[in-house]
N, C-alpha and C. Protein backbone atom coordinates (compact mmCIF):
# COMPACT_ATOMS: atom_id res chain seq x y z
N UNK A 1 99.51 64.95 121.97
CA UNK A 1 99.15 65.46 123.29
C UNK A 1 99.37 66.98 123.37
N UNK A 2 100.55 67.34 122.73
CA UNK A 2 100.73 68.91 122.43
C UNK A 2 99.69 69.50 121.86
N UNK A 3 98.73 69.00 120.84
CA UNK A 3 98.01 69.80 120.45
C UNK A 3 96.68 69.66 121.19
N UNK A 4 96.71 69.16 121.90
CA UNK A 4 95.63 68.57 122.93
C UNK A 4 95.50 69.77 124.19
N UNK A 5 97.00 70.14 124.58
CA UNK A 5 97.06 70.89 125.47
C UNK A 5 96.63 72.31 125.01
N UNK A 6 97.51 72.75 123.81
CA UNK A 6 96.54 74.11 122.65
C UNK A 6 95.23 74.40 122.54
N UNK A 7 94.32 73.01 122.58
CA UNK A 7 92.83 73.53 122.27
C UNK A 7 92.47 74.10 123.89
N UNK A 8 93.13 73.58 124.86
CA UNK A 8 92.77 74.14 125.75
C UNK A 8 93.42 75.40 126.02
N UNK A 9 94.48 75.69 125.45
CA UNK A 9 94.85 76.97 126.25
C UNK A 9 93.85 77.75 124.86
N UNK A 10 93.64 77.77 123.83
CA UNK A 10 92.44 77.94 122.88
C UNK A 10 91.10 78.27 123.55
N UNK A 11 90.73 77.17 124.46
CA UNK A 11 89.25 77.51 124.98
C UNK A 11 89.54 78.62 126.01
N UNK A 12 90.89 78.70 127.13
CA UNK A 12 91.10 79.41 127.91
C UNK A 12 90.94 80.98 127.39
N UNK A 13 91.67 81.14 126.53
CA UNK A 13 91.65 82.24 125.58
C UNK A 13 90.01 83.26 124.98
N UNK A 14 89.34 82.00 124.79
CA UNK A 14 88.19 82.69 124.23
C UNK A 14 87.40 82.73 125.58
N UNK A 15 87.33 82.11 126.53
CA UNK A 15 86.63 82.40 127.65
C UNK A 15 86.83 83.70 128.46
N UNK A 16 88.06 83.97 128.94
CA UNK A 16 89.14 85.39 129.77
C UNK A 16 88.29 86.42 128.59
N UNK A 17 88.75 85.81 127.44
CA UNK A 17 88.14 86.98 126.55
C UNK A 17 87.06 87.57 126.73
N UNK A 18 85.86 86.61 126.45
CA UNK A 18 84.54 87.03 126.81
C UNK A 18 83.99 87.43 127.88
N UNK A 19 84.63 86.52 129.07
CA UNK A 19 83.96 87.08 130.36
C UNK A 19 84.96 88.54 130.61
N UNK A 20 86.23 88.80 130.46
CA UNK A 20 86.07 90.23 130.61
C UNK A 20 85.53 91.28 129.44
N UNK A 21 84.69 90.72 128.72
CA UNK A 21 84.01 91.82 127.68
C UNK A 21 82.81 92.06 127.71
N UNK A 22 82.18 90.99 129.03
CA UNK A 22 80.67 90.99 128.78
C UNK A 22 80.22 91.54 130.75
N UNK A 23 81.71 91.56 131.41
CA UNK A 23 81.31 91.82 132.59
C UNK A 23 80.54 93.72 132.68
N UNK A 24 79.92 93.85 133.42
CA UNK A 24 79.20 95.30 133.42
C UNK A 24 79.24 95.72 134.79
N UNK A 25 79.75 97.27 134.91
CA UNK A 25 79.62 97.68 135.96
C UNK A 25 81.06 98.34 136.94
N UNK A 26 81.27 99.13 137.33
CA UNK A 26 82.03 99.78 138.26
C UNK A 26 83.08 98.70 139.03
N UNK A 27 82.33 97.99 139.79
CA UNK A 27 83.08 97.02 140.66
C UNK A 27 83.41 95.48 139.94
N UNK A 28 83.64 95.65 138.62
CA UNK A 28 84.14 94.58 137.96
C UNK A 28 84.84 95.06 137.09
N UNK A 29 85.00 96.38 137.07
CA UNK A 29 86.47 97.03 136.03
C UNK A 29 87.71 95.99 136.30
N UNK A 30 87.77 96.23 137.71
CA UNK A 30 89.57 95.56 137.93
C UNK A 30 89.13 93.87 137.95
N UNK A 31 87.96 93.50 137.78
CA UNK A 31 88.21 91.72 137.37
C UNK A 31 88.45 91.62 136.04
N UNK A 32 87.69 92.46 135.07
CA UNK A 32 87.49 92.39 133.68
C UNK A 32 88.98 92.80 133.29
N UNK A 33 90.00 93.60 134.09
CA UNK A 33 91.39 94.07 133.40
C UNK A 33 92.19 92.47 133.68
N UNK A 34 91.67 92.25 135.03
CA UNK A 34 92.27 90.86 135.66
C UNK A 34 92.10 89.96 134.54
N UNK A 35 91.18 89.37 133.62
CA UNK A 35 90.75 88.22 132.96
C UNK A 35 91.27 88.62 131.54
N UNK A 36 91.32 90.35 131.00
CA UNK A 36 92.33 90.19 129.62
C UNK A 36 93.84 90.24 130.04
N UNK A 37 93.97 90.17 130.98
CA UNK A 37 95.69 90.14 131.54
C UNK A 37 95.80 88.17 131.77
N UNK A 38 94.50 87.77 132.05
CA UNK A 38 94.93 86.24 131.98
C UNK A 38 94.94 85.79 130.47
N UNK A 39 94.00 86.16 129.60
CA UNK A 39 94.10 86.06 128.10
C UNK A 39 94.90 86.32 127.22
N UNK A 40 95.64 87.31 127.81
CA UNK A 40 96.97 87.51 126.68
C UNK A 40 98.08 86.76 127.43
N UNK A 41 98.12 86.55 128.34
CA UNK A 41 98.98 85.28 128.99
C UNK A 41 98.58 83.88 128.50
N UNK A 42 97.48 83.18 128.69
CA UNK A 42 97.31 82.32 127.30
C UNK A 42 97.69 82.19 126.42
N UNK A 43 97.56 83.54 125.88
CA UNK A 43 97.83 82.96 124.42
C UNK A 43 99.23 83.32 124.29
N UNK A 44 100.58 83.79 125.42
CA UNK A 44 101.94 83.17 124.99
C UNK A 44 101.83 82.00 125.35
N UNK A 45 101.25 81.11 126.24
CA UNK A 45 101.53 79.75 126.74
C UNK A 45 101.36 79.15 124.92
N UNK A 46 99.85 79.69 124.61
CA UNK A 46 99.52 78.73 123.31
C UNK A 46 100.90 79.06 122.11
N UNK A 47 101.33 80.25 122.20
CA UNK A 47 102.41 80.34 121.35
C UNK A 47 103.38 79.48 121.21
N UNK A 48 103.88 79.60 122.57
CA UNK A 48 105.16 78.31 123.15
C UNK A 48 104.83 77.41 122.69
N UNK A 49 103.43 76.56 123.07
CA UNK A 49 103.14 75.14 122.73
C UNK A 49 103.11 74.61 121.02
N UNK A 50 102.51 75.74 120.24
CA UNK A 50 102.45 75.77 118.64
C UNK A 50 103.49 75.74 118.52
N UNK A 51 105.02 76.39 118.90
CA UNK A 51 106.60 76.08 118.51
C UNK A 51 106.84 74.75 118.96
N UNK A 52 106.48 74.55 119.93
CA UNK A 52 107.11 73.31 120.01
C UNK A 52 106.39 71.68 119.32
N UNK A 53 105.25 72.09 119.17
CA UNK A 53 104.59 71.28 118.32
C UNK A 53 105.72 71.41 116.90
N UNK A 54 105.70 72.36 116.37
CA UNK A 54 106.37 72.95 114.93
C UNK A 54 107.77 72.12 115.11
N UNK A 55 108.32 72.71 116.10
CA UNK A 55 109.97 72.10 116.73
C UNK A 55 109.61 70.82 116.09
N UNK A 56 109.00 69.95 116.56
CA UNK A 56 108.61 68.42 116.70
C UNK A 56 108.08 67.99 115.43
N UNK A 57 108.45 68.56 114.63
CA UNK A 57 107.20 68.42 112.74
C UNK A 57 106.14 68.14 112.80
N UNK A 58 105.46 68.65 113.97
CA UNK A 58 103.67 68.28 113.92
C UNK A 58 103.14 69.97 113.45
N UNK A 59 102.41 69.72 113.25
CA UNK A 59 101.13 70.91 112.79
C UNK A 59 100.17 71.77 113.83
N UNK A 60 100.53 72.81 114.62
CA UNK A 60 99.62 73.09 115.42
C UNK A 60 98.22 72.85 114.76
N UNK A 61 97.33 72.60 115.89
CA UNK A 61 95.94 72.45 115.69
C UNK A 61 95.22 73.63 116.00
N UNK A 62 93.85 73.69 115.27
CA UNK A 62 93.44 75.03 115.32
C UNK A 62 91.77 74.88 116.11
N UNK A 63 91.13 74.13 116.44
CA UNK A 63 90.19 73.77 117.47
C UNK A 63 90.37 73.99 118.41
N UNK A 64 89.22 74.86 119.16
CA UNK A 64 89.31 75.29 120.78
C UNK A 64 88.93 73.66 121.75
N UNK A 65 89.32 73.63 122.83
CA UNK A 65 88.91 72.39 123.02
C UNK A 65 87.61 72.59 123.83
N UNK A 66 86.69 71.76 123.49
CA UNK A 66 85.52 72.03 123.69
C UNK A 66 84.78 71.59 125.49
């Protein structure tokens, strides 16, 4: 189930990513800073969760969840 929860913070990650890289325009500066400030917050959640998977002798998984 741990690694279940990873692919999603995985998909979360590549999404924040993209939509603040593909937003255009003046009045979406401060959403696009907003969405890589949610993406690098992801990916400590996904950090945490890969230790504790590890903690637990499982194998983080490496699939975004789709």
């Amino acid at each position: 189930m741990l690694n279940e929860d990873l692919a999603r913070e995985y998909q979360a990650i590549i999404a924040y990513t993209v939509y603040s890289q593909t937003m255009k325009g003046a009045p979406y500066t401060d959403i696009a800073r907003e969405l890589e400030t949610h993406a690098a917050e992801e990916l400590a959640h996904a950090l945490k969760i890969a230790r504790q998977i590890d903690y637990f002798g499982g194998m983080p998984g490496c699939p975004p969840k789709k």
